[in-house]
C-alpha atoms as a PDB file:
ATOM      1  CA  UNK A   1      83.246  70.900  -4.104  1.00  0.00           C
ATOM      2  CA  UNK A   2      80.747  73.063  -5.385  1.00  0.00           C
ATOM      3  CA  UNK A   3      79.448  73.323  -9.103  1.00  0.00           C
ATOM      4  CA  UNK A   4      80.878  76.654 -10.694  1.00  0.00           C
ATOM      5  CA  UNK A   5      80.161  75.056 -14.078  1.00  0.00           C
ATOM      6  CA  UNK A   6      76.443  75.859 -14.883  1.00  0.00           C
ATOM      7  CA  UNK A   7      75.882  75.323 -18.769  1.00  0.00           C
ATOM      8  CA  UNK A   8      77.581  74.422 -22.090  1.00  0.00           C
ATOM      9  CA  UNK A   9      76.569  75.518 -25.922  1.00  0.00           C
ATOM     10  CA  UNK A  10      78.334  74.217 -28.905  1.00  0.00           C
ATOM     11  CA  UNK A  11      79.353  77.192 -31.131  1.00  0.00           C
ATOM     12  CA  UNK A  12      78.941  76.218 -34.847  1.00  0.00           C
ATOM     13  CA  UNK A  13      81.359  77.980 -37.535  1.00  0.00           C
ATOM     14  CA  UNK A  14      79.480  77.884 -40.940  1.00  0.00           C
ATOM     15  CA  UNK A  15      79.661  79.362 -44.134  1.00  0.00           C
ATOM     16  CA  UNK A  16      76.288  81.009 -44.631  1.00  0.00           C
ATOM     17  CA  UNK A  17      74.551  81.405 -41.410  1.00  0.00           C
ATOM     18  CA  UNK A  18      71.174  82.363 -42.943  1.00  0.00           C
ATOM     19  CA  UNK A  19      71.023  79.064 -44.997  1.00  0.00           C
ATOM     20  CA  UNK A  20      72.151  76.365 -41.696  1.00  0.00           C
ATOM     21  CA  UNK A  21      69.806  78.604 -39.289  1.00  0.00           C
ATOM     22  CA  UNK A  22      66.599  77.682 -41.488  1.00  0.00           C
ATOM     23  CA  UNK A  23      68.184  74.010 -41.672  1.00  0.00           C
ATOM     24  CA  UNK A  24      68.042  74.517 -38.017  1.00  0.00           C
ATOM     25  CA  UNK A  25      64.445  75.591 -37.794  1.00  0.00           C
ATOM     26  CA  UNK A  26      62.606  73.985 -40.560  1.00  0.00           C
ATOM     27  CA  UNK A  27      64.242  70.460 -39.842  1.00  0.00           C
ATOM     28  CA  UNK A  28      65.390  70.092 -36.850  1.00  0.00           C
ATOM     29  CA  UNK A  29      62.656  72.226 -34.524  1.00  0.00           C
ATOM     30  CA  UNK A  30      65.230  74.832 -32.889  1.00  0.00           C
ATOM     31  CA  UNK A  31      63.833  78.664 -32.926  1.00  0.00           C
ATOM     32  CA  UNK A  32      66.417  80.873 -34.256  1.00  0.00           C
ATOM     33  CA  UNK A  33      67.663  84.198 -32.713  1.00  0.00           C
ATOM     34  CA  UNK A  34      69.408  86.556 -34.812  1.00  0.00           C
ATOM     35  CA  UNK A  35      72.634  89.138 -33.715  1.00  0.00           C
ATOM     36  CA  UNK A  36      73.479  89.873 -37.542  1.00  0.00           C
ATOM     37  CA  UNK A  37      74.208  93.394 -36.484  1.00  0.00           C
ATOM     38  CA  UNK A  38      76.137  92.943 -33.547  1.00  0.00           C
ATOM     39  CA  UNK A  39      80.171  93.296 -33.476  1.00  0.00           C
ATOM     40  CA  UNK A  40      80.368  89.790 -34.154  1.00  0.00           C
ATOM     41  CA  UNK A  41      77.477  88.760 -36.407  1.00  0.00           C
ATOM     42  CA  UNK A  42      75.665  85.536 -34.822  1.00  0.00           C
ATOM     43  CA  UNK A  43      72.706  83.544 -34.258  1.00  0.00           C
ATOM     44  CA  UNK A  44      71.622  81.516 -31.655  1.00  0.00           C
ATOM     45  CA  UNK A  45      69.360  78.748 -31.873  1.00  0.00           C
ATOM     46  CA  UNK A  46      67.309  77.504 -29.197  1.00  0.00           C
ATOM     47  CA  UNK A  47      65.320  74.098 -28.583  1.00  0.00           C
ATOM     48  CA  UNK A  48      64.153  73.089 -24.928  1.00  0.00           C
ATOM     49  CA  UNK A  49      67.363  72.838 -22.448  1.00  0.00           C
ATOM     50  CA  UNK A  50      70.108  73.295 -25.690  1.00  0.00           C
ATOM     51  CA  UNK A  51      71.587  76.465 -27.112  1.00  0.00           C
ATOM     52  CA  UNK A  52      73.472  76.361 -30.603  1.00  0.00           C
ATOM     53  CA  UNK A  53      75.618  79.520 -31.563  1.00  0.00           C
ATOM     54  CA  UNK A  54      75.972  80.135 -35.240  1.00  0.00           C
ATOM     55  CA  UNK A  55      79.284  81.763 -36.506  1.00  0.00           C
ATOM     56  CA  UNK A  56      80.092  83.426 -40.370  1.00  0.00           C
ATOM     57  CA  UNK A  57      83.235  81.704 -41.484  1.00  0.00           C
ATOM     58  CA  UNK A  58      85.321  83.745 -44.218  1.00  0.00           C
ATOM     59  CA  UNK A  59      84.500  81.336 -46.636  1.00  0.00           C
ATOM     60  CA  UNK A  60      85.871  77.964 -45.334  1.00  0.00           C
ATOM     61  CA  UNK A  61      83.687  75.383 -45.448  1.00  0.00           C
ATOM     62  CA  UNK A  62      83.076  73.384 -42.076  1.00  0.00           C
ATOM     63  CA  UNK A  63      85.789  70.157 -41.906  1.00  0.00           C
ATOM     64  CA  UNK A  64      83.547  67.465 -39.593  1.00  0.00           C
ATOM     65  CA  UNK A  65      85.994  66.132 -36.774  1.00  0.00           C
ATOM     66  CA  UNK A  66      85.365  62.268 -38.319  1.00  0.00           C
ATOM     67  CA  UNK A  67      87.394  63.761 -41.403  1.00  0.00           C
ATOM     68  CA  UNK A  68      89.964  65.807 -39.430  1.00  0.00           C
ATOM     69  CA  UNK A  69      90.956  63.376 -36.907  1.00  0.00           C
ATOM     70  CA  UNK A  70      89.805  60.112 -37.907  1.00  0.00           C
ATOM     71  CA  UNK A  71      86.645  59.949 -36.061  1.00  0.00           C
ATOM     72  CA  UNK A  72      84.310  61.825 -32.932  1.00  0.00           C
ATOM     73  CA  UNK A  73      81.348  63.338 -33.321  1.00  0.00           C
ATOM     74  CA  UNK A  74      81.311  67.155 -33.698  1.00  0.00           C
ATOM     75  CA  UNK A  75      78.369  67.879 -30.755  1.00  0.00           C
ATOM     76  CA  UNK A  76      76.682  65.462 -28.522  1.00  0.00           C
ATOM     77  CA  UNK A  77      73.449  66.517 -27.039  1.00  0.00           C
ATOM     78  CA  UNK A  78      71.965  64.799 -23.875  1.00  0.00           C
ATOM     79  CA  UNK A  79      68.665  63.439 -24.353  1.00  0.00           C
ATOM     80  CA  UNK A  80      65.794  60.966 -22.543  1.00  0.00           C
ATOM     81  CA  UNK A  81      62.917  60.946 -24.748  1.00  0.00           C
ATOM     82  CA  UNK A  82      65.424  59.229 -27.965  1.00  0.00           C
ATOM     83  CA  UNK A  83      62.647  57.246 -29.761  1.00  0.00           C
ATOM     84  CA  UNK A  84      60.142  60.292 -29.941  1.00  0.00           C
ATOM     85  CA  UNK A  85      63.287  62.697 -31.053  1.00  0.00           C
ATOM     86  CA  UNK A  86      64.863  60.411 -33.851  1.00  0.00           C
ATOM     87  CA  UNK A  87      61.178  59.759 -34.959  1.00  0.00           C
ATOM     88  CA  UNK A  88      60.837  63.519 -34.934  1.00  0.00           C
ATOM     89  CA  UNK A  89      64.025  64.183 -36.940  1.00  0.00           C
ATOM     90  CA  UNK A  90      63.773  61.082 -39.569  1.00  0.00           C
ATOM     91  CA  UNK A  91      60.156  62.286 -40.315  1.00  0.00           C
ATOM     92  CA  UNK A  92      61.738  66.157 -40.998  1.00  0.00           C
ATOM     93  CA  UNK A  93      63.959  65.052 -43.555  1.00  0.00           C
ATOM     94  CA  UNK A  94      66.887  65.033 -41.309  1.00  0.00           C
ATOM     95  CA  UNK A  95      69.469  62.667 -42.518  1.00  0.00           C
ATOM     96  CA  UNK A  96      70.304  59.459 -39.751  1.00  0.00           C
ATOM     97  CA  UNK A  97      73.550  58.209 -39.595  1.00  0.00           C
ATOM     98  CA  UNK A  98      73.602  55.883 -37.241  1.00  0.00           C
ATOM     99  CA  UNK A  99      70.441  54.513 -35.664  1.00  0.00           C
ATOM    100  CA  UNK A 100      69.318  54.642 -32.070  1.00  0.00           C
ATOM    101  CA  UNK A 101      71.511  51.676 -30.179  1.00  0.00           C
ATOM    102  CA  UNK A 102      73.211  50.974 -27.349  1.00  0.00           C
ATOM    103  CA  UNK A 103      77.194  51.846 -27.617  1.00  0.00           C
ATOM    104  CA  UNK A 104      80.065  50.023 -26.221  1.00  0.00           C
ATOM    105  CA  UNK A 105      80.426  52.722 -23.660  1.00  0.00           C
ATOM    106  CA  UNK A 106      77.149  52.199 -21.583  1.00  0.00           C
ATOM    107  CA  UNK A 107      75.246  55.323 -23.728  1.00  0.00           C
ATOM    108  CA  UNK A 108      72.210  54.943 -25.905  1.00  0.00           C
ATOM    109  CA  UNK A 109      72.440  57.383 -28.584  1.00  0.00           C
ATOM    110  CA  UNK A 110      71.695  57.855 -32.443  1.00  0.00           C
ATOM    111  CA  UNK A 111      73.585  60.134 -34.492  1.00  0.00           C
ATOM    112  CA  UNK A 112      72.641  62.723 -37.407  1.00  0.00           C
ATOM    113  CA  UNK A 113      74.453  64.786 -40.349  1.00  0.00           C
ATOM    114  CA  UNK A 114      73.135  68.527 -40.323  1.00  0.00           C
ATOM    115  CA  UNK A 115      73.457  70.713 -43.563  1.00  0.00           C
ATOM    116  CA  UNK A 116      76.998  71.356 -42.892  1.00  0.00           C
ATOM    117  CA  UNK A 117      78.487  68.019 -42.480  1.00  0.00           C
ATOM    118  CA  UNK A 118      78.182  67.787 -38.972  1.00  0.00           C
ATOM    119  CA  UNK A 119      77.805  64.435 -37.239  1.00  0.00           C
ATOM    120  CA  UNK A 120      75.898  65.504 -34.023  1.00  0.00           C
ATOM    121  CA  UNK A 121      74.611  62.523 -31.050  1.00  0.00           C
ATOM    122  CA  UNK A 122      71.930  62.616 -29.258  1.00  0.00           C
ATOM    123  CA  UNK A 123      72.582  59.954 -26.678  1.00  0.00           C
ATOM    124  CA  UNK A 124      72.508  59.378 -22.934  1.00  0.00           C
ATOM    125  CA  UNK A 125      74.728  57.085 -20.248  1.00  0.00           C
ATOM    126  CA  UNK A 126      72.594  53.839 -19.402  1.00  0.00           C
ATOM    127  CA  UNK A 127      74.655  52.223 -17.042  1.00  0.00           C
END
């Protein structure tokens, strides 16, 4: 079978996209890209291999999956390097939920709340 899947990017809904963009950059190390004037006013954020795309809500404030189903995560982003990066991250200011460990389901992974509530992972399958 061959791959016809190439690439993923989470797309973020968010009430001010300015405001979690320079979260995004100032915390977090991502370069921001904006498409405020385009049909559908966006903005992507890049960092290495991982694409973020930033969407204006009408107001609503973002509802994290942990509080709309029970529990999950609301992106998981596959990394190697997971000391260095939650180092990295703790030393920005960026708020650590859960520490790096090894889960119950063979991945190594620590997890982080961005500006809007989101609990992302940044994790990996060991085994």
């Amino acid at each position: 079978m061959k791959d016809l899947l190439l690439m993923s990017h989470c797309v973020f809904p968010t009430p001010d996209i300015i405001k979690t963009a320079e979260y995004y950059e100032q915390h977090m190390g991502f370069r921001a890209v904006r498409y405020l004037d385009a049909r559908e006013p966006h903005i992507c954020l890049y960092r290495d291999a991982t694409e973020i795309i930033l969407t204006q809500t009408n107001g609503q404030k973002v509802i994290p999956n942990r509080e709309l189903y029970g529990y999950g995560y609301d992106a998981y982003f596959i990394t190697k390097n997971h000391e260095e990066l939650q180092e990295e991250l703790m030393n920005s200011g960026v708020k650590i939920i859960r520490s790096l460990k090894s889960t119950d389901y063979n991945n190594k992974e620590f997890v982080i709340e961005d500006i809007d509530r989101r609990w992302i992972a940044f994790g990996i399958k060991v085994g």
